[in-house]
C-alpha atoms as a PDB file:
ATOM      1  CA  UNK A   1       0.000   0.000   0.000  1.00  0.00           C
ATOM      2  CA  UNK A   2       1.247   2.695  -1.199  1.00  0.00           C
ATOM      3  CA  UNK A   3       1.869   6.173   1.145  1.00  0.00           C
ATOM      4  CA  UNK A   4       0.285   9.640   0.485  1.00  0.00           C
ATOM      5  CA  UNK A   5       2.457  12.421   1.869  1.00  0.00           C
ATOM      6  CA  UNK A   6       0.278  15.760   2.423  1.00  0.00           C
ATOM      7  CA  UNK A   7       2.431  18.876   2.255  1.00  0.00           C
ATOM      8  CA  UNK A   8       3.314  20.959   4.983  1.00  0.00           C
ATOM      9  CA  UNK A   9       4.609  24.416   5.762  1.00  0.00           C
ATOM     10  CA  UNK A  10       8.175  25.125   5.636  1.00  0.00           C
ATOM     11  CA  UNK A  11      10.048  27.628   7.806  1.00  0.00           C
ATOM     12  CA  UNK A  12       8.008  27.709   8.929  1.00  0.00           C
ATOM     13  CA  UNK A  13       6.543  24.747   8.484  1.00  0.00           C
ATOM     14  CA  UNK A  14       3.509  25.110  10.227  1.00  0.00           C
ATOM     15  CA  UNK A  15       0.954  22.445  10.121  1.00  0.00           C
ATOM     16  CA  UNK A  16      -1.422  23.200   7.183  1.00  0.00           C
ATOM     17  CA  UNK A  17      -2.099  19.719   5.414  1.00  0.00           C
ATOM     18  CA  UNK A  18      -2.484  19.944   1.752  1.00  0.00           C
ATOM     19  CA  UNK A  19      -4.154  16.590  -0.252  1.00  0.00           C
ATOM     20  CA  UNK A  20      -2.032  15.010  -2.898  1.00  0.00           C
ATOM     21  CA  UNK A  21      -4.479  13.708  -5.669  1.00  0.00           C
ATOM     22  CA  UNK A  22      -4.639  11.399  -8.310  1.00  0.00           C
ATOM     23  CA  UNK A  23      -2.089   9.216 -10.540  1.00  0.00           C
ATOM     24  CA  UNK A  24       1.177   9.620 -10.256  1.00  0.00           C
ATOM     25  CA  UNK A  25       3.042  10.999 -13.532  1.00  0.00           C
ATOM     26  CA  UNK A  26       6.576  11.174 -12.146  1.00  0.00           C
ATOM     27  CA  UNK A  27       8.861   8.188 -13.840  1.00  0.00           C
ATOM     28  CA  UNK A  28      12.778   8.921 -12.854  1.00  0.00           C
ATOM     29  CA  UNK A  29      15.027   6.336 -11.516  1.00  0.00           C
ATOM     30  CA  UNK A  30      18.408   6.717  -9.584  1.00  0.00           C
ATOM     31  CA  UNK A  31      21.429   8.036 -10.707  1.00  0.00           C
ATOM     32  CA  UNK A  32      23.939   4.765 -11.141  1.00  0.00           C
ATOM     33  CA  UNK A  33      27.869   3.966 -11.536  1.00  0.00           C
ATOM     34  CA  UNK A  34      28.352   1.849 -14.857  1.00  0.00           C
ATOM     35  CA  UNK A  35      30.746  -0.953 -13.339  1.00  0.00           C
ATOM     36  CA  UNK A  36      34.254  -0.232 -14.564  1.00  0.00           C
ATOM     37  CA  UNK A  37      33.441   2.558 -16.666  1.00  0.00           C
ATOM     38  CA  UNK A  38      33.244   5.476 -13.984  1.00  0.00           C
ATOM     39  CA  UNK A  39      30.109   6.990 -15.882  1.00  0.00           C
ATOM     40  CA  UNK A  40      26.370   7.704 -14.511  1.00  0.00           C
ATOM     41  CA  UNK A  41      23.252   6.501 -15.886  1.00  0.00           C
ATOM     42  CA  UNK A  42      19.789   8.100 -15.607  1.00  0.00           C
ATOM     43  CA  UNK A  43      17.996   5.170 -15.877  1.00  0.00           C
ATOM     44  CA  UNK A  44      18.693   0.893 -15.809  1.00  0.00           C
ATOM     45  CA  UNK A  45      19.389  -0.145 -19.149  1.00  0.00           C
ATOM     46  CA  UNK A  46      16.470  -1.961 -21.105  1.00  0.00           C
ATOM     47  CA  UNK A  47      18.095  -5.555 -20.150  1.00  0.00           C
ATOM     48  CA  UNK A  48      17.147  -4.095 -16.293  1.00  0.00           C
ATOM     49  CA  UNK A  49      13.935  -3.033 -17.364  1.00  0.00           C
ATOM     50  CA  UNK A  50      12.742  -6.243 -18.755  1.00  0.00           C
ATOM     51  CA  UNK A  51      14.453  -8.527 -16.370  1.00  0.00           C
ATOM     52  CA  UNK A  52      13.837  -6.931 -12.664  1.00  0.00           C
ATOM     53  CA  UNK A  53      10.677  -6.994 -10.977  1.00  0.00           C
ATOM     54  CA  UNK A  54      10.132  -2.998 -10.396  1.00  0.00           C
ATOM     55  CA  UNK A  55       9.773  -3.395  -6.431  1.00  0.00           C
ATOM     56  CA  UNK A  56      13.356  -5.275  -6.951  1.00  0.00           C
ATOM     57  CA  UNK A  57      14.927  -2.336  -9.014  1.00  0.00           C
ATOM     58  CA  UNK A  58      13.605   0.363  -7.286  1.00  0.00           C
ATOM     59  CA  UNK A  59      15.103  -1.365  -3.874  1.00  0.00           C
ATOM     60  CA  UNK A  60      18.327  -1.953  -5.108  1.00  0.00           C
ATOM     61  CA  UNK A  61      18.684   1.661  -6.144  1.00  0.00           C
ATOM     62  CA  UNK A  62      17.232   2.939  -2.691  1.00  0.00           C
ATOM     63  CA  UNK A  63      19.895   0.289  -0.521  1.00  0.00           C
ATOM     64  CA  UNK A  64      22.929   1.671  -2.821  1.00  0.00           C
ATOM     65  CA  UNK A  65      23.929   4.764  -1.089  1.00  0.00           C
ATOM     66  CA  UNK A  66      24.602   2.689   2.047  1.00  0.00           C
ATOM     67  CA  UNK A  67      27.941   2.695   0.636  1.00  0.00           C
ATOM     68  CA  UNK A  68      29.066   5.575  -0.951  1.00  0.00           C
ATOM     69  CA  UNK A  69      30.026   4.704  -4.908  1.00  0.00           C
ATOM     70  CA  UNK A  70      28.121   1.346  -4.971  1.00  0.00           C
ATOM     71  CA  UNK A  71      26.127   0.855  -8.270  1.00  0.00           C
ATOM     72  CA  UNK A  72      23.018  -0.692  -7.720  1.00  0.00           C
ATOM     73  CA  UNK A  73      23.684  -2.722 -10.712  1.00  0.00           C
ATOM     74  CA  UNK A  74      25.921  -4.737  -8.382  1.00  0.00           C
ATOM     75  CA  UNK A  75      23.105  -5.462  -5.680  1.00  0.00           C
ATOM     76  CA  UNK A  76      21.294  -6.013  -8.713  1.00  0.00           C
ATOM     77  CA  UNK A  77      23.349  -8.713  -9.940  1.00  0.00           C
ATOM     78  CA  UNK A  78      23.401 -10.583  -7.010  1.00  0.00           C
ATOM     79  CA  UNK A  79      19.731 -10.253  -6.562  1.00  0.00           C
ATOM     80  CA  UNK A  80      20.108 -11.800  -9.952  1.00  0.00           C
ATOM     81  CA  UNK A  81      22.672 -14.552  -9.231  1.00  0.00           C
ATOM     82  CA  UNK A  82      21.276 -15.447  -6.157  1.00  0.00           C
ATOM     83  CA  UNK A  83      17.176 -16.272  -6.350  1.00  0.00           C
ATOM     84  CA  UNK A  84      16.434 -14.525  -9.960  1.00  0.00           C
ATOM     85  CA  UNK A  85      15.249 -11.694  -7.586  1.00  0.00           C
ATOM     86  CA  UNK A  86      13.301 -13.341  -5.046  1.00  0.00           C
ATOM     87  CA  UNK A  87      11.489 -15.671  -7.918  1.00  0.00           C
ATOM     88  CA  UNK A  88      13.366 -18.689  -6.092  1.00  0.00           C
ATOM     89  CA  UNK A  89      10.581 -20.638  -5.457  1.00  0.00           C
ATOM     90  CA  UNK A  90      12.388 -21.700  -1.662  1.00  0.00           C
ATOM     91  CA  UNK A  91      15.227 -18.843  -1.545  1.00  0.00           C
ATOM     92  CA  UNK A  92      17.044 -21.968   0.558  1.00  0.00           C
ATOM     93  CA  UNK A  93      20.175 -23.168   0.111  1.00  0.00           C
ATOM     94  CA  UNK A  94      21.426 -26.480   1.089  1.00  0.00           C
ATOM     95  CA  UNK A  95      24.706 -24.496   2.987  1.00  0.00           C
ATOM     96  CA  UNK A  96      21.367 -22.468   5.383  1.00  0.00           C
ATOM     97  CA  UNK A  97      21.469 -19.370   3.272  1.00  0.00           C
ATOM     98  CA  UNK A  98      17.743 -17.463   3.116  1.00  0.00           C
ATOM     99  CA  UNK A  99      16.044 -15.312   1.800  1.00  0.00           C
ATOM    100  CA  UNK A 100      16.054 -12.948  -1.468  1.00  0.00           C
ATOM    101  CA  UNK A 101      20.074 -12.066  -0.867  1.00  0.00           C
ATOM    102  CA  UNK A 102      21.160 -15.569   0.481  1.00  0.00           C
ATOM    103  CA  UNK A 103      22.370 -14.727   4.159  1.00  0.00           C
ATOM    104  CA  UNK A 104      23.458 -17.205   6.538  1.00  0.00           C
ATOM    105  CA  UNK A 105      21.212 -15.548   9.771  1.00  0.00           C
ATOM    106  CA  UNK A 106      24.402 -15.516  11.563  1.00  0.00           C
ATOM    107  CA  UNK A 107      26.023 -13.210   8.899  1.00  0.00           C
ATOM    108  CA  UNK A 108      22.968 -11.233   8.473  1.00  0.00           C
ATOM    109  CA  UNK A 109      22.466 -10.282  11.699  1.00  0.00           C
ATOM    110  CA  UNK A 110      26.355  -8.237  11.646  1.00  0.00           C
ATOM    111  CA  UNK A 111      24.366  -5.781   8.907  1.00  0.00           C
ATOM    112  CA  UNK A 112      21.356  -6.071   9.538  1.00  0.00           C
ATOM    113  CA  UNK A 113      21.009  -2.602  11.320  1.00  0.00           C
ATOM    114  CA  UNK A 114      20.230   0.419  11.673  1.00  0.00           C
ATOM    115  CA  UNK A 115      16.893  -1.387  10.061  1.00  0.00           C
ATOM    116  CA  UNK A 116      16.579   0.722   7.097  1.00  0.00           C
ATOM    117  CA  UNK A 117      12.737   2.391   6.175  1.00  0.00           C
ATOM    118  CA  UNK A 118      10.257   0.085   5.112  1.00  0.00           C
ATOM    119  CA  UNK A 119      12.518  -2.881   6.905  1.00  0.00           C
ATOM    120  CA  UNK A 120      10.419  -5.666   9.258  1.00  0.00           C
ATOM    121  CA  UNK A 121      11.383  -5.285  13.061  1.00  0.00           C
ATOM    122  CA  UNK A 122      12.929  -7.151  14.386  1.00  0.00           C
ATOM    123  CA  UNK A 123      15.207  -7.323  10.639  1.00  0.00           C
ATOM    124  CA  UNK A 124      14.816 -10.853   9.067  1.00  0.00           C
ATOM    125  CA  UNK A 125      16.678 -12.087   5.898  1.00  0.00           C
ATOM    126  CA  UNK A 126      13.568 -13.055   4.640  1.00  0.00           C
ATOM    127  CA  UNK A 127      12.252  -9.259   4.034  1.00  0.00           C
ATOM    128  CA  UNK A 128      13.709  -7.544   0.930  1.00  0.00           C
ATOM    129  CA  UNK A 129      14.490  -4.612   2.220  1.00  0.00           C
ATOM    130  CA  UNK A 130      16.307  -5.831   5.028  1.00  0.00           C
ATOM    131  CA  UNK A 131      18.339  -8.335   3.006  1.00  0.00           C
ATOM    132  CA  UNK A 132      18.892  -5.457   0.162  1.00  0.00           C
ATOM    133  CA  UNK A 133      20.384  -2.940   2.669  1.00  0.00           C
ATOM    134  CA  UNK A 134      22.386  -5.421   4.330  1.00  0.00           C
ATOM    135  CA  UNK A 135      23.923  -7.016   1.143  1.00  0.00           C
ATOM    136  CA  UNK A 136      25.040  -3.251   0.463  1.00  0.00           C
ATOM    137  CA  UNK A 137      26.869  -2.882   3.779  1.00  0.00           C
ATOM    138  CA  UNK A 138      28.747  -6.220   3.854  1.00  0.00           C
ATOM    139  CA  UNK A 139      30.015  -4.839   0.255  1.00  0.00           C
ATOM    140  CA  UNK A 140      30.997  -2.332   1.927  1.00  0.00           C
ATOM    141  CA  UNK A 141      32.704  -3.762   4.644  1.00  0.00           C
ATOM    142  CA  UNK A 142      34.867  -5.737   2.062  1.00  0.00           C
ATOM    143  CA  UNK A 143      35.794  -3.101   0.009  1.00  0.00           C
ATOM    144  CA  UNK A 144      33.232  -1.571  -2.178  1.00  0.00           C
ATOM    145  CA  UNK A 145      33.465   2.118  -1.035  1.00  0.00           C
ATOM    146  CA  UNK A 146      33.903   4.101  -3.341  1.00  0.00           C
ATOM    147  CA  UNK A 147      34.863   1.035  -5.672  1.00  0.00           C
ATOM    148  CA  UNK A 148      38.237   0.938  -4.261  1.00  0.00           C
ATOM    149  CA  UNK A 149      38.037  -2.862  -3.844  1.00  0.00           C
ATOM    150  CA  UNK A 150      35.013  -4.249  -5.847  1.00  0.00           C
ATOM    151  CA  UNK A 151      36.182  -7.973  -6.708  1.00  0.00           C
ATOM    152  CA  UNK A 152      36.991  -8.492  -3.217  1.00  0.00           C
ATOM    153  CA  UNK A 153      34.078  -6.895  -1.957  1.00  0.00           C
ATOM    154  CA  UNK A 154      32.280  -9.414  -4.533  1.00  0.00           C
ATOM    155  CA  UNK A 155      34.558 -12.472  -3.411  1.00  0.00           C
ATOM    156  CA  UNK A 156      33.341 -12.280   0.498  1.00  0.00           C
ATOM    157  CA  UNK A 157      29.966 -12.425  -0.540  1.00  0.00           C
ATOM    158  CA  UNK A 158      30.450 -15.870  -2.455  1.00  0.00           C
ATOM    159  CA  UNK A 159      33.649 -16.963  -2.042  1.00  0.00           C
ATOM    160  CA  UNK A 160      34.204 -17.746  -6.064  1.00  0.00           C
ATOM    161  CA  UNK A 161      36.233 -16.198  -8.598  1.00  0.00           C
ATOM    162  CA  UNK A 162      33.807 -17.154 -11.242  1.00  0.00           C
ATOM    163  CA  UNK A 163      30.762 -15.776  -9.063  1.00  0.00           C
ATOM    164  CA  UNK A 164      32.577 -12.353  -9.150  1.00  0.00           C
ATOM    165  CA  UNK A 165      33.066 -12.422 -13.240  1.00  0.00           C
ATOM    166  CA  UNK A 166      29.253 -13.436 -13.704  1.00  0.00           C
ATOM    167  CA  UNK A 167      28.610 -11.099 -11.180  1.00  0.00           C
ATOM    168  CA  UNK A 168      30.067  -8.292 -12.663  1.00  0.00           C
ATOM    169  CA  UNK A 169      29.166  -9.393 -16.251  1.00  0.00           C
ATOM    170  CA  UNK A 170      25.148  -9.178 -14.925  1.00  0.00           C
ATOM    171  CA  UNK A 171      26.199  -5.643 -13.497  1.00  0.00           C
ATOM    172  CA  UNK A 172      27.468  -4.269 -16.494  1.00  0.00           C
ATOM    173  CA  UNK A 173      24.413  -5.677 -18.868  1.00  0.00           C
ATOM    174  CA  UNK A 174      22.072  -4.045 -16.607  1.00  0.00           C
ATOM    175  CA  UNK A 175      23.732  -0.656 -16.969  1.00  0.00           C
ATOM    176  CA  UNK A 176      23.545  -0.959 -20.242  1.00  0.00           C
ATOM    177  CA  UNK A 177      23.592   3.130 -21.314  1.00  0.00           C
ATOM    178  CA  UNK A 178      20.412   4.125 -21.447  1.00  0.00           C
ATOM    179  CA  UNK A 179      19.979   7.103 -24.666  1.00  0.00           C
ATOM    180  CA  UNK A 180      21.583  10.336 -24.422  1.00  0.00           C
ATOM    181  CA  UNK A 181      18.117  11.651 -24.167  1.00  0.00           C
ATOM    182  CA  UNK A 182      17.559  10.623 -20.714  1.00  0.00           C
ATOM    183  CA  UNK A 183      20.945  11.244 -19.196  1.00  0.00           C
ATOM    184  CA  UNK A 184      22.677  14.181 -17.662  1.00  0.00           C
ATOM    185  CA  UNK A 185      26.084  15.390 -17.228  1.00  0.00           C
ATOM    186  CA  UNK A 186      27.974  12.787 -14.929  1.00  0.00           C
ATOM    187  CA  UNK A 187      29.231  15.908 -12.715  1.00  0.00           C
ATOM    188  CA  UNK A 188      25.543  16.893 -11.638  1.00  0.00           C
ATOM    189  CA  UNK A 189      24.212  13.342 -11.468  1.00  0.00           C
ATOM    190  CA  UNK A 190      27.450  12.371  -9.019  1.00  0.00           C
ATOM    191  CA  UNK A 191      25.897  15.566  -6.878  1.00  0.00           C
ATOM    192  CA  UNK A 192      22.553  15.462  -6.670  1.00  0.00           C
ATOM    193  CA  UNK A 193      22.760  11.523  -5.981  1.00  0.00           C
ATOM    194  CA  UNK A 194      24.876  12.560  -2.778  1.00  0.00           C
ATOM    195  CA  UNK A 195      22.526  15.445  -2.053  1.00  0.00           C
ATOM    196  CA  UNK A 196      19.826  12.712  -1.867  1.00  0.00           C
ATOM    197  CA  UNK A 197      22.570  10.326   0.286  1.00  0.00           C
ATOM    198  CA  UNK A 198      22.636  13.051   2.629  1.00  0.00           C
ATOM    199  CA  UNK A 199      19.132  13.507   3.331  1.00  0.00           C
ATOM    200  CA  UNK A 200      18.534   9.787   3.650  1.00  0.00           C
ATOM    201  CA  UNK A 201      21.060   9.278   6.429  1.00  0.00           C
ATOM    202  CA  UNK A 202      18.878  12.123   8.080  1.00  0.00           C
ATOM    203  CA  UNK A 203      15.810   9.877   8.199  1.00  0.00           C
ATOM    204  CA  UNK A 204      14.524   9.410  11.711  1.00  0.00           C
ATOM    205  CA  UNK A 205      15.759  13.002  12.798  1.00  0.00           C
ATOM    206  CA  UNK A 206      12.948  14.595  14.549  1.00  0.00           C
ATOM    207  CA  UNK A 207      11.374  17.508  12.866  1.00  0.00           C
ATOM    208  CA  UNK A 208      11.891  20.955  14.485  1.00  0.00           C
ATOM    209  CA  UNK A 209      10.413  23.935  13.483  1.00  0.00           C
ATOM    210  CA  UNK A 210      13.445  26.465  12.264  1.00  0.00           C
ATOM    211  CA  UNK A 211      16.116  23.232  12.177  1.00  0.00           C
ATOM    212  CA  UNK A 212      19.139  23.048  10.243  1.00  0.00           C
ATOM    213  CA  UNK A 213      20.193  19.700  11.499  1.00  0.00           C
ATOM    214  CA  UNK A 214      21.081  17.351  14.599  1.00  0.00           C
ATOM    215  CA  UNK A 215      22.530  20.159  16.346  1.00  0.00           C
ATOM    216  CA  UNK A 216      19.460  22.384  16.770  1.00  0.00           C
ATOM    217  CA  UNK A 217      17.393  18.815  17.827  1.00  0.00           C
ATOM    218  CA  UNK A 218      16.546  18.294  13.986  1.00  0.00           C
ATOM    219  CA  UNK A 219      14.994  19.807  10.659  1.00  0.00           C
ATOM    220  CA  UNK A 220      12.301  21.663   9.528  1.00  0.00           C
ATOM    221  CA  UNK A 221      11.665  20.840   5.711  1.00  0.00           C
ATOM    222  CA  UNK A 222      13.565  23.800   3.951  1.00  0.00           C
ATOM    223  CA  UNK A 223      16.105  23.298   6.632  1.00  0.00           C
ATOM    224  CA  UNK A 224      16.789  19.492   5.166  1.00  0.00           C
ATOM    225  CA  UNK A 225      16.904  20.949   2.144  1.00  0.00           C
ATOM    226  CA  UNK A 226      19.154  23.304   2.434  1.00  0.00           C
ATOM    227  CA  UNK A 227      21.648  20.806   4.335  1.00  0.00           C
ATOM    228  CA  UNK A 228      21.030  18.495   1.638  1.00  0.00           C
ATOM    229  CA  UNK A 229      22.706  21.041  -0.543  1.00  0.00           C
ATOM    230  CA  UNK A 230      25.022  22.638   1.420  1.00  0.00           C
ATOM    231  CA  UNK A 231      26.727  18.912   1.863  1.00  0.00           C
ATOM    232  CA  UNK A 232      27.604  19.456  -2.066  1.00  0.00           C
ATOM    233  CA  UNK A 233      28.578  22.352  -2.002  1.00  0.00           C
ATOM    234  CA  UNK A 234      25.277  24.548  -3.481  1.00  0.00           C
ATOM    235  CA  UNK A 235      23.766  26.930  -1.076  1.00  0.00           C
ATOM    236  CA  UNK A 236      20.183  26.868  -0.918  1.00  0.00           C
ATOM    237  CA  UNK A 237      18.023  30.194   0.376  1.00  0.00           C
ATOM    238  CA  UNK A 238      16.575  29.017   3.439  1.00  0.00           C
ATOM    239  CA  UNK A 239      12.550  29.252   3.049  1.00  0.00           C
ATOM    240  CA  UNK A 240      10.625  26.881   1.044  1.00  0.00           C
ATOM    241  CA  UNK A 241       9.473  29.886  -0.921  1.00  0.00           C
ATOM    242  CA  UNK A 242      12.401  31.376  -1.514  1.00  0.00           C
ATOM    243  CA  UNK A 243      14.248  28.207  -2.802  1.00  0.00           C
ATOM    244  CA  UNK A 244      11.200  27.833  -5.444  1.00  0.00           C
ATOM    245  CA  UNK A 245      12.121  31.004  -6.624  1.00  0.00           C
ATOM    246  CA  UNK A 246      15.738  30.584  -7.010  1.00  0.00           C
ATOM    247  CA  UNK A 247      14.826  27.319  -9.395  1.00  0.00           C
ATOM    248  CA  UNK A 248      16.026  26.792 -11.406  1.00  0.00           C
ATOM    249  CA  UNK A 249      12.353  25.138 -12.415  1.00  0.00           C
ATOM    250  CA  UNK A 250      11.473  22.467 -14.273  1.00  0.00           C
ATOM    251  CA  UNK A 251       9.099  22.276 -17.238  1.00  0.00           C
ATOM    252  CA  UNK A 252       6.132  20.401 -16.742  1.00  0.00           C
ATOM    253  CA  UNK A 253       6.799  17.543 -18.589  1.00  0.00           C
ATOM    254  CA  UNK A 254      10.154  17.163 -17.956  1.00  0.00           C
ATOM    255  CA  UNK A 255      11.221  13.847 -16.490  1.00  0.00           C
ATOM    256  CA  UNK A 256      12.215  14.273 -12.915  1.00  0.00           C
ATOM    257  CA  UNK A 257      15.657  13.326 -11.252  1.00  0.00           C
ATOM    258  CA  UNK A 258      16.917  12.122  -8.324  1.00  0.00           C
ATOM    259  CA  UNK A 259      18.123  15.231  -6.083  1.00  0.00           C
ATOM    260  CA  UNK A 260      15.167  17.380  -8.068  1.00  0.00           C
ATOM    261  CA  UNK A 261      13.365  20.066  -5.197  1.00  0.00           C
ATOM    262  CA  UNK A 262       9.284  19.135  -5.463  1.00  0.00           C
ATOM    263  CA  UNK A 263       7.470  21.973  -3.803  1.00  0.00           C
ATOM    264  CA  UNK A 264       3.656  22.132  -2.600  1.00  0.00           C
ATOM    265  CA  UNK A 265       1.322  24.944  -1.525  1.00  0.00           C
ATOM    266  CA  UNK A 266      -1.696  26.839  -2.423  1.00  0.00           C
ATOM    267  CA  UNK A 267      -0.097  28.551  -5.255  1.00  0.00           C
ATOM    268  CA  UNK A 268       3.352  29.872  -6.810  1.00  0.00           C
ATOM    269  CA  UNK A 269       3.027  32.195  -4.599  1.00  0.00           C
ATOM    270  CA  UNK A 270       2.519  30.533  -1.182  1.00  0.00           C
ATOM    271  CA  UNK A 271       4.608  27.598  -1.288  1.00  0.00           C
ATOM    272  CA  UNK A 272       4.355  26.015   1.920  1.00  0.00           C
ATOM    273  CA  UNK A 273       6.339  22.678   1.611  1.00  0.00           C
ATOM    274  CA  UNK A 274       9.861  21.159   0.197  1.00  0.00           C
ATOM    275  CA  UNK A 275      11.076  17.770  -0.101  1.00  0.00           C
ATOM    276  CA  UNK A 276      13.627  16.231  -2.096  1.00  0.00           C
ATOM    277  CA  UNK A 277      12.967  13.358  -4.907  1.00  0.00           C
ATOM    278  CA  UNK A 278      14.969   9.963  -4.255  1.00  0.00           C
ATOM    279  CA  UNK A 279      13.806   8.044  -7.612  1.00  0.00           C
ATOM    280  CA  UNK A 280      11.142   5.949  -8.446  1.00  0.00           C
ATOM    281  CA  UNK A 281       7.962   7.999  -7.233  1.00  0.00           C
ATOM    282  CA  UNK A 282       9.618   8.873  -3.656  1.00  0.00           C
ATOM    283  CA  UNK A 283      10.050  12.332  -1.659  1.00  0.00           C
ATOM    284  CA  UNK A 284      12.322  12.642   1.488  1.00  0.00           C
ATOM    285  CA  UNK A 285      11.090  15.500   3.611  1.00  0.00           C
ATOM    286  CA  UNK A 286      10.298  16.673   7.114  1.00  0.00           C
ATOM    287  CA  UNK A 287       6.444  17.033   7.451  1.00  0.00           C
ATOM    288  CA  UNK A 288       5.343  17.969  10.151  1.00  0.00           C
ATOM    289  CA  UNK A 289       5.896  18.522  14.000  1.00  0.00           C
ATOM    290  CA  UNK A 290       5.940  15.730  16.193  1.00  0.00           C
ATOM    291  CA  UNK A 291       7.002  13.867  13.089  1.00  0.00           C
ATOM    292  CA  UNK A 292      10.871  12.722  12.018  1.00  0.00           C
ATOM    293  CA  UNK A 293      12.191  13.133   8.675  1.00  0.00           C
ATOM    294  CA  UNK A 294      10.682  10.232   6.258  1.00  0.00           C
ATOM    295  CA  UNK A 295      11.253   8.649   2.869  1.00  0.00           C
ATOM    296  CA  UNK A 296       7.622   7.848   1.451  1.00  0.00           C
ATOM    297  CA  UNK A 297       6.059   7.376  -1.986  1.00  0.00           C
ATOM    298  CA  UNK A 298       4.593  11.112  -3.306  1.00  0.00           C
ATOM    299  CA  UNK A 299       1.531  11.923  -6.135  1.00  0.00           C
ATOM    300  CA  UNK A 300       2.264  14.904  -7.664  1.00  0.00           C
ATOM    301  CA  UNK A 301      -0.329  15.306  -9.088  1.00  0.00           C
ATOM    302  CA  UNK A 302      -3.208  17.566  -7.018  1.00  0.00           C
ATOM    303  CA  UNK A 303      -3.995  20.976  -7.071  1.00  0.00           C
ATOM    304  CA  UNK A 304      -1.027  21.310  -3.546  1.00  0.00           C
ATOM    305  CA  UNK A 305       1.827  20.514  -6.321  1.00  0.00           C
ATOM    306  CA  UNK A 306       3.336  23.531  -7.287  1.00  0.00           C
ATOM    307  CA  UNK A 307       6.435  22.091  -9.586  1.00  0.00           C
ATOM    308  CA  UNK A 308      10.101  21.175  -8.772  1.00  0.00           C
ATOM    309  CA  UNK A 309      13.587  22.564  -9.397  1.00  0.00           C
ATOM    310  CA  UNK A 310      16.761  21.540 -10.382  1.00  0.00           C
ATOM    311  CA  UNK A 311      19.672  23.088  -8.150  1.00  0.00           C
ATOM    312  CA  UNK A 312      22.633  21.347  -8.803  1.00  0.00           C
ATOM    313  CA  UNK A 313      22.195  22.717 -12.502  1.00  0.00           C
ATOM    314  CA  UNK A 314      23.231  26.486 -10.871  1.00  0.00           C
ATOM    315  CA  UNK A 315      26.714  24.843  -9.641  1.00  0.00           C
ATOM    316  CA  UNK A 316      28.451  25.825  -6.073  1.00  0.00           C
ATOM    317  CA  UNK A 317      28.671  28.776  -4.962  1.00  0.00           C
END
């Protein structure tokens, strides 16, 4: 079941809920590393497209920025390797291995936390997200920061030469480059995917009315915003009206990205909420007080949507 955010004021954010209606039109996926070739994709390749159950893909793209510079092509491949994501019809192997990923319990309980949103509680190997997430950090553990030691990051999860070749083989066929069309410069994809890392790792922070961040007790939604920014380098006004006025904004049609501003009020000129897109139809904001800072599917689509803007596309200043 899908989630409905309602909008809320910025700074101030005061409590004014706004309905969200109807279908959603938004179709952008994350920004991903094309194994070995140290270029960004828009969107999966068509062999992704036509091979990954979209629950699947959109997961593997969400779990990624666990560790910074992991593709989700490579959790992807696994996914693939391991139970044809999840279509295993047991997802048990004879070794004790479970679930979607393949964890021994005993090995998935050393990443299974923090539990990441959406995650079962207590985290099971059985649950996709869990697994997802968890597969990301013991790649991470072993090397796949950053890339810096991918195969061997690979190798501890299946201790197999040939597992890491197929592995990688699967990774680069699903990142097959997607046309020029749909793709940015890899400069502003690389920063708005880490604006987006930033404000995940946020989620859970309680929302305070005027925040900037953990050392005021939390953030207010054009305070996450703003921080989200700042952490690459752009400097954001700090009002939710004032950033949809700096834009720069987006043409109605036009496909949103991961890292893209979506703003919602009463008009164009009384915008009274910000959040920032993660992919795949989802919005990372602070709502509300007495709430924390969420990731939750959005429909952009009701009279409260007021558009979105592209920041990283006015460079640091």
């Amino acid at each position: 079941m899908s989630m409905l955010l309602k909008a809320t004021t910025g700074i101030g954010c005061t409590i004014v809920a706004l309905p969200l209606l109807a279908t959603v039109l938004v179709a952008a996926l994350l920004d991903s590393v094309v194994p070995g070739s140290g270029t960004f994709t828009a969107t999966p390749g068509k062999n992704a497209l036509a091979d990954v159950p979209p629950a699947m893909l959109d997961l593997y793209q969400r779990a990624a920025p666990e560790c910074p510079g992991l593709s989700w092509t490579i959790l992807a491949a696994i996914g693939k390797a391991e139970t044809d994501h999840g279509r295993h019809p047991t997802m048990k192997s004879p070794a004790g291995a479970v679930g979607p990923m393949q964890f021994l319990p005993s090995t998935f309980r050393a990443y299974a936390h923090p539990v990441p949103p959406g995650g079962k509680r207590p985290p099971t190997p059985w649950d996709p997200v869990d697994a997802v997430f968890a597969a990301a950090r013991l790649l991470c553990a072993h090397g796949a920061r950053h890339s810096q030691n991918l195969k061997r990051a690979i190798y501890a999860y299946n201790h197999s030469h040939a597992y890491v070749a197929s592995i990688l083989r699967i990774a680069r066929r699903y990142a097959a480059a997607s046309p020029a069309t749909s793709r940015e410069p890899a400069t502003g994809s690389a920063r708005a995917t880490a604006a987006v890392a930033f404000a995940r790792r946020q989620i859970g922070t309680p929302y305070v009315w005027g925040g900037d961040g953990p050392s005021e007790g939390g953030f207010d939604c054009s305070g996450l915003t703003k921080a989200a920014y700042a952490s690459i380098g752009i400097t954001l006004p700090r009002v939710a009206q004032d950033q949809y006025d700096a834009g720069p904004r987006l043409a109605a049609p036009e496909r949103l990205l991961p890292g893209d501003l979506l703003f919602f009020g009463t008009s164009p000129q009384a915008i009274t909420h910000v959040g920032i897109y993660a992919g795949h139809h989802r919005m990372i904001d602070a709502p509300r007080p007495g709430a924390v800072v969420r990731e939750a599917r959005v429909r952009l689509t009701g009279a409260a949507y007021q558009g979105a803007a592209r920041p990283h596309l006015r460079g640091a200043r």
